[in-house]
N, C-alpha and C. Protein backbone atom coordinates (compact mmCIF):
# COMPACT_ATOMS: atom_id res chain seq x y z
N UNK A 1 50.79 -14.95 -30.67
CA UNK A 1 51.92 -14.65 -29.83
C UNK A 1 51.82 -15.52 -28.57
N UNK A 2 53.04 -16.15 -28.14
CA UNK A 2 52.65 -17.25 -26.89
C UNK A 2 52.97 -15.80 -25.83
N UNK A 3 52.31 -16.61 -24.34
CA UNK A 3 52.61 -16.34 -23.36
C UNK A 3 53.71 -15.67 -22.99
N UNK A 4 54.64 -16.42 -22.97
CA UNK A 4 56.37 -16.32 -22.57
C UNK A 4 56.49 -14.72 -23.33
N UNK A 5 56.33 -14.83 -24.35
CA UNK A 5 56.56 -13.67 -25.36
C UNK A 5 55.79 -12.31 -24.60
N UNK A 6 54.81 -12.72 -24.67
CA UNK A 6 53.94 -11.39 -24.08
C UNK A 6 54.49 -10.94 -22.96
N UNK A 7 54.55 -11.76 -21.74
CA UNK A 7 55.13 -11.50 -20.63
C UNK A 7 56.93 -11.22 -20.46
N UNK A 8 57.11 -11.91 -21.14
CA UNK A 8 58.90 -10.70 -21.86
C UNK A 8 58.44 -9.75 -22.30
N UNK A 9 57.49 -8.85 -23.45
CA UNK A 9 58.05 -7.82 -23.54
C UNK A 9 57.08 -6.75 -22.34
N UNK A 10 55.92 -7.54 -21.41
CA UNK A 10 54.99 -6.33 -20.50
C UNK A 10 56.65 -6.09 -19.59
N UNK A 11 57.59 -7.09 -19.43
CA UNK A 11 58.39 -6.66 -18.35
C UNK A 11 59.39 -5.54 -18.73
N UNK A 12 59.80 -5.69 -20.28
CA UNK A 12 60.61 -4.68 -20.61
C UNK A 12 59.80 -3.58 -20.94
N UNK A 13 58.63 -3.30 -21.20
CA UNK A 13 58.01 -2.20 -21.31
C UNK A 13 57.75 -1.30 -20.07
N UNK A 14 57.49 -2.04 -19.13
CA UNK A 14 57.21 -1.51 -17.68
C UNK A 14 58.22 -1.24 -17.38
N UNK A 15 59.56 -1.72 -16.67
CA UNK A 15 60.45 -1.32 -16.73
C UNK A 15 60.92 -0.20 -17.74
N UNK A 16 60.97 0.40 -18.64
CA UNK A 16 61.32 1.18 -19.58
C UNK A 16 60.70 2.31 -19.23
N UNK A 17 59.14 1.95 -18.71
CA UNK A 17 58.28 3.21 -18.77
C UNK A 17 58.64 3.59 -17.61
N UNK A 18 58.51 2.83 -16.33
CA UNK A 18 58.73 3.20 -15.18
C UNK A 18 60.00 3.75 -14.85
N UNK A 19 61.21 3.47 -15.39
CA UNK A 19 62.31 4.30 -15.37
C UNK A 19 62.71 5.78 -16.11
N UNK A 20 61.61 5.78 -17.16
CA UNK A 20 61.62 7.29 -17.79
C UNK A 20 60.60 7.98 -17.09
N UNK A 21 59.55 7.68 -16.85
CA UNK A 21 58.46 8.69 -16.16
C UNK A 21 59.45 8.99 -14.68
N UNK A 22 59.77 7.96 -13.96
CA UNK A 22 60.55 8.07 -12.72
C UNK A 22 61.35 9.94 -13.18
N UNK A 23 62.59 9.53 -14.17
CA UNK A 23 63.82 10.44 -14.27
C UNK A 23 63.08 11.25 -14.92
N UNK A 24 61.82 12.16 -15.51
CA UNK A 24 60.76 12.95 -15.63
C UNK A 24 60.19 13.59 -14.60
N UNK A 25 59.92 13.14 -14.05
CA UNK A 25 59.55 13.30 -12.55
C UNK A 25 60.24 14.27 -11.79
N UNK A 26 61.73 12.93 -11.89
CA UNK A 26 63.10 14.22 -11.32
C UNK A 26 62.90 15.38 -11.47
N UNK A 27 63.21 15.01 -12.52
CA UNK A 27 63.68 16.43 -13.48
C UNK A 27 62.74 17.23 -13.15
N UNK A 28 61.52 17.41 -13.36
CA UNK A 28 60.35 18.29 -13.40
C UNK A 28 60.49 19.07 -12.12
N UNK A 29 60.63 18.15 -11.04
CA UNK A 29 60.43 18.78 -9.72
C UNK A 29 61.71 19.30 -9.16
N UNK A 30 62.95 18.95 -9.94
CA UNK A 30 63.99 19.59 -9.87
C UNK A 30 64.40 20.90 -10.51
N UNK A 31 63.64 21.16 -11.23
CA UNK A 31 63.60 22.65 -12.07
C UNK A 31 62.37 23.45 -12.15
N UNK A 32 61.76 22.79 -11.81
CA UNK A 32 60.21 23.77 -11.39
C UNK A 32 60.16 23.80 -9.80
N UNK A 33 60.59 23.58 -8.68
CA UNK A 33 60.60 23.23 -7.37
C UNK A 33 61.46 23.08 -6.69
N UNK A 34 63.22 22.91 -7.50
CA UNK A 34 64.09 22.57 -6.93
C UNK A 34 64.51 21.47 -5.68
N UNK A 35 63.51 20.99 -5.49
CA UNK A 35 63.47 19.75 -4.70
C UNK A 35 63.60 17.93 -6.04
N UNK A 36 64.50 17.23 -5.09
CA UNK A 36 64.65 16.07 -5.71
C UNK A 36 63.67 14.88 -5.34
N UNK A 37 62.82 15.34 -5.96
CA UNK A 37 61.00 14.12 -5.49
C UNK A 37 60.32 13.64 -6.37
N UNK A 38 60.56 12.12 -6.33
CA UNK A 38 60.34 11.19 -7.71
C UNK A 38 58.49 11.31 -6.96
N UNK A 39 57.62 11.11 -8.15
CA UNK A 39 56.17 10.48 -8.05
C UNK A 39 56.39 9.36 -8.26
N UNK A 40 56.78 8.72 -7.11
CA UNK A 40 56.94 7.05 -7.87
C UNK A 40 55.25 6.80 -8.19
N UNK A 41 54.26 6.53 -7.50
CA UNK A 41 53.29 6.43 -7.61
C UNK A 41 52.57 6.53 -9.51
N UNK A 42 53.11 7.56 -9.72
CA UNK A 42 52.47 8.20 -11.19
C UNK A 42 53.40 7.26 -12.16
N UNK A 43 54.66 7.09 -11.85
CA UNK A 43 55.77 6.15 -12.60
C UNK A 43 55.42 4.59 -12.67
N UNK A 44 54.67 4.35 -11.21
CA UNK A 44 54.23 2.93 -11.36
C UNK A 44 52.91 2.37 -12.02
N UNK A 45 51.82 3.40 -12.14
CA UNK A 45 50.78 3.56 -12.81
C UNK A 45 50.96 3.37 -14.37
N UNK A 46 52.26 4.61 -14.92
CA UNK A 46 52.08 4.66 -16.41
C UNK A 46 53.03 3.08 -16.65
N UNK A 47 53.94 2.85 -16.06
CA UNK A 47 54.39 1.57 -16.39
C UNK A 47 53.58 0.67 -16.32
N UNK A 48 52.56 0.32 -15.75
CA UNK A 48 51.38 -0.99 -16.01
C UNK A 48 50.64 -0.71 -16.92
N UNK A 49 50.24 0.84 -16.96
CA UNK A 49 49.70 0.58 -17.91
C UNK A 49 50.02 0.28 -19.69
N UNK A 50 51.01 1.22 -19.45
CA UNK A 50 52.11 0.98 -21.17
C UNK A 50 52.40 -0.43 -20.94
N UNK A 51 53.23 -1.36 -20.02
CA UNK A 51 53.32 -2.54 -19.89
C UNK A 51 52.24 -3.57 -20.33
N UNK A 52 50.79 -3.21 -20.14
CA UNK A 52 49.68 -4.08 -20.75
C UNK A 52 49.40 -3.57 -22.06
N UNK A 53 49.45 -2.14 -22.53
CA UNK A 53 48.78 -1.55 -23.43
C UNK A 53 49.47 -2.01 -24.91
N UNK A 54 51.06 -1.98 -25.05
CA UNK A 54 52.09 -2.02 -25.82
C UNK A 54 52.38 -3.35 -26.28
N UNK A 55 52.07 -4.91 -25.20
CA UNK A 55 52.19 -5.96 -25.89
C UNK A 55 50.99 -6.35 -26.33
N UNK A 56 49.77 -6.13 -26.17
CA UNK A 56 48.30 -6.20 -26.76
C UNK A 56 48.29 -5.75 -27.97
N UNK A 57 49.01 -4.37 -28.37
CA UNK A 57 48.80 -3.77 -29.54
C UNK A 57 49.74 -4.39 -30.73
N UNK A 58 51.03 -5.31 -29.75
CA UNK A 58 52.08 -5.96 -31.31
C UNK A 58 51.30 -6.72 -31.01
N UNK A 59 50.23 -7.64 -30.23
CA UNK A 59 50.24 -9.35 -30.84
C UNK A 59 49.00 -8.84 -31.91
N UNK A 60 48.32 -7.58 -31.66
CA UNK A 60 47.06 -8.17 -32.78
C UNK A 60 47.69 -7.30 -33.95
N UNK A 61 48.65 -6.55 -33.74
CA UNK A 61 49.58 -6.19 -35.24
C UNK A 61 50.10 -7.68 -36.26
N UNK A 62 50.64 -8.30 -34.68
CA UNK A 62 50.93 -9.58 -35.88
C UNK A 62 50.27 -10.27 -36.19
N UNK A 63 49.13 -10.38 -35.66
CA UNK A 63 47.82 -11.26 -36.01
C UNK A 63 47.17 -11.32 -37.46
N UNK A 64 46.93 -9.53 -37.50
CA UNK A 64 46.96 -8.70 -38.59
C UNK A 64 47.46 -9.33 -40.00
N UNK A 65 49.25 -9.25 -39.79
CA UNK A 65 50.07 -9.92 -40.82
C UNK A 65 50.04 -11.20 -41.41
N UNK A 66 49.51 -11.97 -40.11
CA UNK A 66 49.53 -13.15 -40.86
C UNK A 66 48.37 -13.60 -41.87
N UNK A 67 47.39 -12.61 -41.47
CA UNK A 67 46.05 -13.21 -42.57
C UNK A 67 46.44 -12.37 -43.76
């Protein structure tokens, strides 16, 4: 898998993660607490890490395929 590739999909993964844990967040503390208070902190964490974790795991999937 080149570069370019990897780093397209850590950005759409992070982004993806970081916008659902974010509106999770909401939500959680909006119905258990009734207050509207994102953890950005916890949102920016799971997005790096799903962001590194998720394109590591397709390139050696495809690695996999090709042998």
């Amino acid at each position: 898998m080149k570069a370019g590739k990897i780093i397209t999909e850590f950005i759409i993964v992070f982004i993806l993660a970081f916008v659902v844990s974010a509106i999770v967040s909401l939500l959680w503390n909006l119905i258990a607490h009734g207050s509207t208070i994102v953890d950005w902190g916890s949102s920016l964490r799971l997005g790096i890490i799903l962001g590194i974790i998720a394109p590591w795991i397709i390139s050696r999937g495809s690695k996999k395929e090709q042998e």
